[in-house]
C-alpha atoms as a PDB file:
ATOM      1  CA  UNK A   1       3.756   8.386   2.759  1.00  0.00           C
ATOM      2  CA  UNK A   2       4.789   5.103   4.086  1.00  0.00           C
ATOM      3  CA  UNK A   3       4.583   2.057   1.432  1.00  0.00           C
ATOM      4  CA  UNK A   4       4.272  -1.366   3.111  1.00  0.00           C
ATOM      5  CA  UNK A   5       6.758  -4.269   2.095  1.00  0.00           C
ATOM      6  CA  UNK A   6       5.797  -7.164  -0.336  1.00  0.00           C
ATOM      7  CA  UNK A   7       5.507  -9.254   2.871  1.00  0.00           C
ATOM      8  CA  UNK A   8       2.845  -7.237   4.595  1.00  0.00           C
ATOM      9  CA  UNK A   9       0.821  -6.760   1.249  1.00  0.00           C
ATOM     10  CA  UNK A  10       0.861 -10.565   0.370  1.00  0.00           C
ATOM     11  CA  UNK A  11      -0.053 -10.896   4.514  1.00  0.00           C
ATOM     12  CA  UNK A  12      -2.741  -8.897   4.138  1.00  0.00           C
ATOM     13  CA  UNK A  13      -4.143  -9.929   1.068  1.00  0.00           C
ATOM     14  CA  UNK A  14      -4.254 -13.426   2.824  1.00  0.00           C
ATOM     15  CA  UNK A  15      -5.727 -12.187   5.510  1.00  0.00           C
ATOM     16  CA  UNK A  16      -8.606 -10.870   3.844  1.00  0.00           C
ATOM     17  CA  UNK A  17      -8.770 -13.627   1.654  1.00  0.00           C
ATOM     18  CA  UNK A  18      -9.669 -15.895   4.202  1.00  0.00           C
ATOM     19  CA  UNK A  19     -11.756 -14.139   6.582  1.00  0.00           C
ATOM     20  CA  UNK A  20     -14.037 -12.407   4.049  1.00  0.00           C
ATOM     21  CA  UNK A  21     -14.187 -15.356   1.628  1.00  0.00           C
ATOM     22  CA  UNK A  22     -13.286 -18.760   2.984  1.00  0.00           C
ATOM     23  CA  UNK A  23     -14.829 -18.878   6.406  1.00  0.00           C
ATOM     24  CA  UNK A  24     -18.193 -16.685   5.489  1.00  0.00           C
ATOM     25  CA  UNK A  25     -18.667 -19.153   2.340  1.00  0.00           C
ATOM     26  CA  UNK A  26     -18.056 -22.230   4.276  1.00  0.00           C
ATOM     27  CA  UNK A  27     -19.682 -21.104   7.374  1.00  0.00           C
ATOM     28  CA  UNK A  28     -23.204 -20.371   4.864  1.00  0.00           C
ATOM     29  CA  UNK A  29     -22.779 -23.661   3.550  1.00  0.00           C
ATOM     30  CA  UNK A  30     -22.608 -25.712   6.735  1.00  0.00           C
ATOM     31  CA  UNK A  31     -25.517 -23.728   7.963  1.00  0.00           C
ATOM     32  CA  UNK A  32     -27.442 -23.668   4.783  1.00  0.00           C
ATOM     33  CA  UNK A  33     -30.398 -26.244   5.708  1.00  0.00           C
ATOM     34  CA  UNK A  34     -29.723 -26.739   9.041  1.00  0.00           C
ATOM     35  CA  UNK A  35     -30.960 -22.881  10.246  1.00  0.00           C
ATOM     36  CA  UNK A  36     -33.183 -20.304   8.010  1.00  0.00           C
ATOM     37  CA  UNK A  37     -31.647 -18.742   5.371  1.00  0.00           C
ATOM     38  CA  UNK A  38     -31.158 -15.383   6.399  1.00  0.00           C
ATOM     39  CA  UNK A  39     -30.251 -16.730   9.961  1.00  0.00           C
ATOM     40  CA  UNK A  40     -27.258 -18.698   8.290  1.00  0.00           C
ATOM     41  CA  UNK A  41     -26.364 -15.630   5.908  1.00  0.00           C
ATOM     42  CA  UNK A  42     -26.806 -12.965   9.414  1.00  0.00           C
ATOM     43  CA  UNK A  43     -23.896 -15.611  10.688  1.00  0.00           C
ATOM     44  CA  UNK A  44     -21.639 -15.958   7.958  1.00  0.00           C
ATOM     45  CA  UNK A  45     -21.283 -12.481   7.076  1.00  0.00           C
ATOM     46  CA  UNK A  46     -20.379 -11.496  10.736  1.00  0.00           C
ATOM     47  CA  UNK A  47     -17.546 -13.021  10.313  1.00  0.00           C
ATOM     48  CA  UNK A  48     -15.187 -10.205   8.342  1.00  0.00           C
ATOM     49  CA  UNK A  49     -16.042  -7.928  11.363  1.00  0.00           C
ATOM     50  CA  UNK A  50     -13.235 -10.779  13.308  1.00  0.00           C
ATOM     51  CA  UNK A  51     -10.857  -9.027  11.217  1.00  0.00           C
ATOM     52  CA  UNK A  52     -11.659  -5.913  12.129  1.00  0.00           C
ATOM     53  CA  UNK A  53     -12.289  -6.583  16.169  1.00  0.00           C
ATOM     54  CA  UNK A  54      -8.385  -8.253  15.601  1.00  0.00           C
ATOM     55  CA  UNK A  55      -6.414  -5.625  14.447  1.00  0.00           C
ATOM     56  CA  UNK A  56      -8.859  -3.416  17.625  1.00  0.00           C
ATOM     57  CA  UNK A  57      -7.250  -5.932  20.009  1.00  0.00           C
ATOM     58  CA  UNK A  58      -3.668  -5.600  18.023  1.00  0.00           C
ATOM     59  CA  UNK A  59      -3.573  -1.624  17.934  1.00  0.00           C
ATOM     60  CA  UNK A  60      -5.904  -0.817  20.640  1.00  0.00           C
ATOM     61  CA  UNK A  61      -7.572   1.791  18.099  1.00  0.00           C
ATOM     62  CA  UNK A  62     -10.981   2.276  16.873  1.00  0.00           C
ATOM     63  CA  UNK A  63     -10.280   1.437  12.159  1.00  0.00           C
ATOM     64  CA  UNK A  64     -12.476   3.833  10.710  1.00  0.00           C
ATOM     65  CA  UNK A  65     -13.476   1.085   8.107  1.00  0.00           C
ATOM     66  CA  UNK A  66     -14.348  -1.481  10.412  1.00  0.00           C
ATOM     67  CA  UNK A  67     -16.759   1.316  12.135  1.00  0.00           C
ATOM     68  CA  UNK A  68     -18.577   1.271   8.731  1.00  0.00           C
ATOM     69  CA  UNK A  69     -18.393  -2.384   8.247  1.00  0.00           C
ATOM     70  CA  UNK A  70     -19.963  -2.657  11.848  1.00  0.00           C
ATOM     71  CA  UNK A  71     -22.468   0.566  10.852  1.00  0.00           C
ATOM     72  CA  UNK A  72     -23.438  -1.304   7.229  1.00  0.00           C
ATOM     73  CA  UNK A  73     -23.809  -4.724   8.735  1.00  0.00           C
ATOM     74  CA  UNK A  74     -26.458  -3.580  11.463  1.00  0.00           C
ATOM     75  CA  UNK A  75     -28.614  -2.121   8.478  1.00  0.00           C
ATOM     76  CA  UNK A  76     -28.937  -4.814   6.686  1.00  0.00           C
ATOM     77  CA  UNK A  77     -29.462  -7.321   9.495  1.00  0.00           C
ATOM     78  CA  UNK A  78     -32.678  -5.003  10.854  1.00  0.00           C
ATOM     79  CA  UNK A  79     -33.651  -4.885   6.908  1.00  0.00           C
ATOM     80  CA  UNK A  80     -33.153  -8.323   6.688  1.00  0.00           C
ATOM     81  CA  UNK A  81     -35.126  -9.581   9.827  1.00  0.00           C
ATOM     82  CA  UNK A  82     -37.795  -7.288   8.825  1.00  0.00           C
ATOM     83  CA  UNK A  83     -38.163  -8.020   4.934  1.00  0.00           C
ATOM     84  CA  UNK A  84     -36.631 -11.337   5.717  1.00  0.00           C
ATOM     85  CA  UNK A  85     -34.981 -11.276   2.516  1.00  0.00           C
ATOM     86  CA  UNK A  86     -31.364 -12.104   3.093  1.00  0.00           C
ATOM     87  CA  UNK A  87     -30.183 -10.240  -0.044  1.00  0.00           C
ATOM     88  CA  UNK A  88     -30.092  -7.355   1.970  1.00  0.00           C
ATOM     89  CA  UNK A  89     -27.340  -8.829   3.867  1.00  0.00           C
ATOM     90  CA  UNK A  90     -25.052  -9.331   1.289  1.00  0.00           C
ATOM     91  CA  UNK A  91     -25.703  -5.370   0.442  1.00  0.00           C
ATOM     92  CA  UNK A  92     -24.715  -4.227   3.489  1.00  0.00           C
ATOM     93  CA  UNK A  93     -21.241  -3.661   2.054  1.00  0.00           C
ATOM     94  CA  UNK A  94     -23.196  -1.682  -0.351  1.00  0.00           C
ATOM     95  CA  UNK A  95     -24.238   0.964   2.052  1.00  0.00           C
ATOM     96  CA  UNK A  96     -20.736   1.117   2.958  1.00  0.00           C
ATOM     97  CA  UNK A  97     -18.629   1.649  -0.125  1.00  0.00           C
ATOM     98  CA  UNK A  98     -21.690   4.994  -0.514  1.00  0.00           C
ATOM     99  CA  UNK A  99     -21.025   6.127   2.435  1.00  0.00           C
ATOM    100  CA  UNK A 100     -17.605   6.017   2.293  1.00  0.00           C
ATOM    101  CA  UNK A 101     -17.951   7.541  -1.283  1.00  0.00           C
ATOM    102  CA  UNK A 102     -20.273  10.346  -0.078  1.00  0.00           C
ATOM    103  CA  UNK A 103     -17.825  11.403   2.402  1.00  0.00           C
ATOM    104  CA  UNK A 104     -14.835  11.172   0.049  1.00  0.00           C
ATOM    105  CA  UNK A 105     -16.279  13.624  -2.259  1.00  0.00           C
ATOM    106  CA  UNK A 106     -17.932  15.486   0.356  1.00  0.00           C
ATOM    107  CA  UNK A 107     -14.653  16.044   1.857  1.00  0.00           C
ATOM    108  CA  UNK A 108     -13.459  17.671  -1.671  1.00  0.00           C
ATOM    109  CA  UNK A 109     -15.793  20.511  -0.433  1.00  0.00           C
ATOM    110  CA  UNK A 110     -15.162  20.887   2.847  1.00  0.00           C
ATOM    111  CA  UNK A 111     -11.848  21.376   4.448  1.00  0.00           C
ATOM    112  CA  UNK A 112      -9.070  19.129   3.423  1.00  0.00           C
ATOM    113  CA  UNK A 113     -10.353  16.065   1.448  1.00  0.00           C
ATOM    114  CA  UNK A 114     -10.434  12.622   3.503  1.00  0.00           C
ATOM    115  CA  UNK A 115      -7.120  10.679   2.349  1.00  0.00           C
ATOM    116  CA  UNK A 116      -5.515  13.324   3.757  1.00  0.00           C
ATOM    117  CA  UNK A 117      -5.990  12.207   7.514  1.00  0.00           C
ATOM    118  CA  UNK A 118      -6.525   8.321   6.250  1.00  0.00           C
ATOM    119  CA  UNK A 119      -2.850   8.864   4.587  1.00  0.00           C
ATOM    120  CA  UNK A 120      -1.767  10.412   7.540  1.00  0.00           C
ATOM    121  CA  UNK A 121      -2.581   7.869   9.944  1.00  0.00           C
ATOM    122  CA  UNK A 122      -0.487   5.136   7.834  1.00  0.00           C
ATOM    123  CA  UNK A 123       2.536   7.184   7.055  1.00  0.00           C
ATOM    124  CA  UNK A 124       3.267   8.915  10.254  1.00  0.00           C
ATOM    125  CA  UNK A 125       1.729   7.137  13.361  1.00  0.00           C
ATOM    126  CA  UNK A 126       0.985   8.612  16.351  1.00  0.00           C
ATOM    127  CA  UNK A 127       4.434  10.914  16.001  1.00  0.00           C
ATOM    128  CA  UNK A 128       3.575  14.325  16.933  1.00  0.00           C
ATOM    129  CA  UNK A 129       6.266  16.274  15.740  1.00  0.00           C
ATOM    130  CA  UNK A 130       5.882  14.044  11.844  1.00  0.00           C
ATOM    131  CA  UNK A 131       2.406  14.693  12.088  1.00  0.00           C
ATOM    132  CA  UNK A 132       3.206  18.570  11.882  1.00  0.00           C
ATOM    133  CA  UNK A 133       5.575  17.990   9.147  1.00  0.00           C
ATOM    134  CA  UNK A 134       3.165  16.092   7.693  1.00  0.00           C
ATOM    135  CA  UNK A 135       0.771  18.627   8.119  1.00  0.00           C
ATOM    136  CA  UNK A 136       2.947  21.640   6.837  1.00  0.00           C
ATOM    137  CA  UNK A 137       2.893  19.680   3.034  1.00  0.00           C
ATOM    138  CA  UNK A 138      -0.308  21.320   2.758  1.00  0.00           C
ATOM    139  CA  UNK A 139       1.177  24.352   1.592  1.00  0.00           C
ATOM    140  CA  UNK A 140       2.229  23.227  -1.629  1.00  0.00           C
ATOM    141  CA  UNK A 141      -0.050  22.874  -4.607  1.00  0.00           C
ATOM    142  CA  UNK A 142       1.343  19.855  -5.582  1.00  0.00           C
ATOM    143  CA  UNK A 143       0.497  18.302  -2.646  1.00  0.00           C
ATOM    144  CA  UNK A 144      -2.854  19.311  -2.169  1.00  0.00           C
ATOM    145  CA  UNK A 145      -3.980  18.755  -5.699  1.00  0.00           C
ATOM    146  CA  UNK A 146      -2.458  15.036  -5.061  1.00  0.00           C
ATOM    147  CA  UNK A 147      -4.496  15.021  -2.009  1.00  0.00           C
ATOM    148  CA  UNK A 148      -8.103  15.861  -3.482  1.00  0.00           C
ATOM    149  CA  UNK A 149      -7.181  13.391  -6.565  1.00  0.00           C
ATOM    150  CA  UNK A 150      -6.484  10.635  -4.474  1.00  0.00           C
ATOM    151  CA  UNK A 151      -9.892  11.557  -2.679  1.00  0.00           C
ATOM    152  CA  UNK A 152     -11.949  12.173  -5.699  1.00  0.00           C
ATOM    153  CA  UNK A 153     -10.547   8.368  -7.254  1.00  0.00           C
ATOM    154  CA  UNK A 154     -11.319   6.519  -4.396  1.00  0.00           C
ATOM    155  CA  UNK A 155     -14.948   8.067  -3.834  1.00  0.00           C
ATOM    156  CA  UNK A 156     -15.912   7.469  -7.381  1.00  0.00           C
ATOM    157  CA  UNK A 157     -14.750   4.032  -7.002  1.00  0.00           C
ATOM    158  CA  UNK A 158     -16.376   3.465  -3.908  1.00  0.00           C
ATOM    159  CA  UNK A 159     -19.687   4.240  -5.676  1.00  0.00           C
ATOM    160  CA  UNK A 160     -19.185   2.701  -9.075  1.00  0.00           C
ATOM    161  CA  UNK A 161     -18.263  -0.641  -6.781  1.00  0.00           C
ATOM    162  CA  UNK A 162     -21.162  -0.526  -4.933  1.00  0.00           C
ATOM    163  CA  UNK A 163     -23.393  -0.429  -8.052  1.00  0.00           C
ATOM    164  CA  UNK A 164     -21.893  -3.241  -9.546  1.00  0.00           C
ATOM    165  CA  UNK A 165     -21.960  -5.300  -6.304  1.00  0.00           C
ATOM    166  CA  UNK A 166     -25.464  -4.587  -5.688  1.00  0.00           C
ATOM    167  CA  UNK A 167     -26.319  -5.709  -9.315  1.00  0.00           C
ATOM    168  CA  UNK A 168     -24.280  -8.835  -8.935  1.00  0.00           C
ATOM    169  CA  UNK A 169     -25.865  -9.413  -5.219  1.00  0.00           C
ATOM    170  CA  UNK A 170     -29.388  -9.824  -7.203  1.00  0.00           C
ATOM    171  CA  UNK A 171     -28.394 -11.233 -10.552  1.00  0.00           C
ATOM    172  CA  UNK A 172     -26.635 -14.424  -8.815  1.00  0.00           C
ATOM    173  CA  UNK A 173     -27.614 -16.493  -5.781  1.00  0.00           C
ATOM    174  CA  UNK A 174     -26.265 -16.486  -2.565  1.00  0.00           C
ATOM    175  CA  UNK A 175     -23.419 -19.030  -3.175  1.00  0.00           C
ATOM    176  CA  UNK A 176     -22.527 -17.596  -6.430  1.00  0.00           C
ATOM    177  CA  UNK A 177     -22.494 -14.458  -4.790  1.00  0.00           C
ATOM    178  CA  UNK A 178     -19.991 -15.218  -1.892  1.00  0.00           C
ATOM    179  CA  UNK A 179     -17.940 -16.802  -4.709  1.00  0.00           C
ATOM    180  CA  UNK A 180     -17.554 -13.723  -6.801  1.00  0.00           C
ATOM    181  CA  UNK A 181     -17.422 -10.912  -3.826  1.00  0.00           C
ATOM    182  CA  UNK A 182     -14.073 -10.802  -3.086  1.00  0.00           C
ATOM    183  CA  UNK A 183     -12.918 -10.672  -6.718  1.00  0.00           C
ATOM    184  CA  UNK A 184     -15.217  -7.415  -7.095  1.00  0.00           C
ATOM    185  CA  UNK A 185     -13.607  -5.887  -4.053  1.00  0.00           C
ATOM    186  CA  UNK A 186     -10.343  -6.956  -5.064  1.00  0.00           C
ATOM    187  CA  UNK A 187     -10.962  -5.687  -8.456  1.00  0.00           C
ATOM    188  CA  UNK A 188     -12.114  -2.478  -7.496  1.00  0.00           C
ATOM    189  CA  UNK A 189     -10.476  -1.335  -4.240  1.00  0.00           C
ATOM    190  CA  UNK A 190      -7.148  -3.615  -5.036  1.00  0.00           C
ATOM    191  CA  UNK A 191      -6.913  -1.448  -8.196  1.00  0.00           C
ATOM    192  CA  UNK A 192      -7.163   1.175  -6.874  1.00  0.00           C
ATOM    193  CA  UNK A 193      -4.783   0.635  -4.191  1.00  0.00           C
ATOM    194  CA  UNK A 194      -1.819  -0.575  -6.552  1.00  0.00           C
ATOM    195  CA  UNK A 195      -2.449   3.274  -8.389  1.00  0.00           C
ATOM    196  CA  UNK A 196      -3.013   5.063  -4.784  1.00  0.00           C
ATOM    197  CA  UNK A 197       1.002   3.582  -4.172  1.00  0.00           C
ATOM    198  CA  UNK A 198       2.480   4.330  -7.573  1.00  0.00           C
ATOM    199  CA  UNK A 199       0.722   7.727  -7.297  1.00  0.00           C
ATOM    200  CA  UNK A 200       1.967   8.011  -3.805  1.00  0.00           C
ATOM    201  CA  UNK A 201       5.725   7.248  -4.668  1.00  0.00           C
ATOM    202  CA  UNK A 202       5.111   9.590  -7.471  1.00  0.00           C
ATOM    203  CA  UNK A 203       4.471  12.032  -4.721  1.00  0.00           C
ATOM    204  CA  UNK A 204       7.433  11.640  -2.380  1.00  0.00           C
ATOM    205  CA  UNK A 205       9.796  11.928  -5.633  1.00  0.00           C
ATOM    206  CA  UNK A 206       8.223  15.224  -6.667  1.00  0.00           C
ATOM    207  CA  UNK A 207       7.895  16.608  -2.767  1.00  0.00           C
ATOM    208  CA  UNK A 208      11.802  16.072  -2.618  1.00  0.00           C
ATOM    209  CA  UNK A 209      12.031  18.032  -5.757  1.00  0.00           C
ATOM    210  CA  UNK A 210       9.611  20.720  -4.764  1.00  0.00           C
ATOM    211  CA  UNK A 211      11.656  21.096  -1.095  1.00  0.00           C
ATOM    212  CA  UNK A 212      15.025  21.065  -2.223  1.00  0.00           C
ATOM    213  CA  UNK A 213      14.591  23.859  -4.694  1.00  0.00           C
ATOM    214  CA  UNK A 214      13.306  25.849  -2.010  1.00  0.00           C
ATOM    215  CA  UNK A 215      15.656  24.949   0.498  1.00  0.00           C
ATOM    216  CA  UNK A 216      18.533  25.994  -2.062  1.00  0.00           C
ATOM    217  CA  UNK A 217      16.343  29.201  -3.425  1.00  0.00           C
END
């Protein structure tokens, strides 16, 4: 699997940084007073799916994460509008991270598990003939059992995430919440990223290992 460079991490780290923390907070708080509440919040938080519509535009391909960023958001605004509490704006990320985590362990069940295909998109492309040697790693224990742990971590962290954000969304007003978001999803999914990469390398090294024997047996 494919490991970006420092460069593209720190990149993207700024990148998210600023479009799901800067703007949205200072967005909220030049439209705090001046527009409802929940009108002001509706506007703010639209403004992570930018990221995703950018890297559309970039790629020219649909990012399965931004289709449940766009699928989340659109709950909580009709929830919203009809409550008109604008909490449940700020837990439409919420019904994300579950349903992301549903399907992760779901997958466990059924078929091969979802990093599978999420860590085939990033390390091979749109290759076809590395996507079949890609594909034929599936016949060795090792790296299916890496597969469905990878799978099972993230969907247990995509729940446990969710819980905690939801707590903090109504523990904390609306400023103090768009303070402390992105340090509870870089806490959660940036931790788990760094261990998805070391246990990623870990796999490469032991793949060699595994096909060299057997190309020498």
């Amino acid at each position: 699997m494919a490991v970006m460079n420092r460069k593209e991490i720190i990149r993207g780290i700024l990148i998210t940084f600023f479009f799901n923390f800067a703007v949205p907070l200072g967005v909220y708080e030049v439209l705090s007073g001046r527009i409802s509440d929940v009108t002001a919040l509706a506007i703010a938080t639209t403004i992570p799916l930018v990221e995703n519509l950018w890297l559309f535009l970039r790629h020219r391909r649909v990012d399965a994460f931004g289709l449940f960023m766009l699928f989340g958001f659109m709950i909580a605004i009709c929830a919203a509008l009809v409550s008109g509490d604008q909490k449940m704006l700020l837990v439409r990320e919420s019904f994300v991270s579950v349903a992301l985590g549903l399907l992760c362990l779901g997958s466990i069940f059924i078929g091969r598990p979802l990093v599978f295909y999420f860590s085939k998109r990033f390390a091979v492309g749109n290759d076809p003939e590395a996507q079949r040697e890609y594909d034929r790693n599936w016949q060795y224990a090792y790296f299916r059992n890496t597969m469905y742990r990878m799978t099972l971590v993230w969907g247990v962290v995509c729940l446990v995430e969710a819980v905690v954000r939801t707590s903090f969304v109504y523990a904390l007003t609306v400023e103090g919440f768009l303070a402390v978001s992105p340090f509870i999803t870089a806490g959660f999914f940036g931790g788990a990223a760094v261990w998805n990469v070391a246990a990623a390398r870990r796999l490469r090294t032991e793949m060699g290992k595994i096909k060299g024997k057997r190309q020498m047996a």
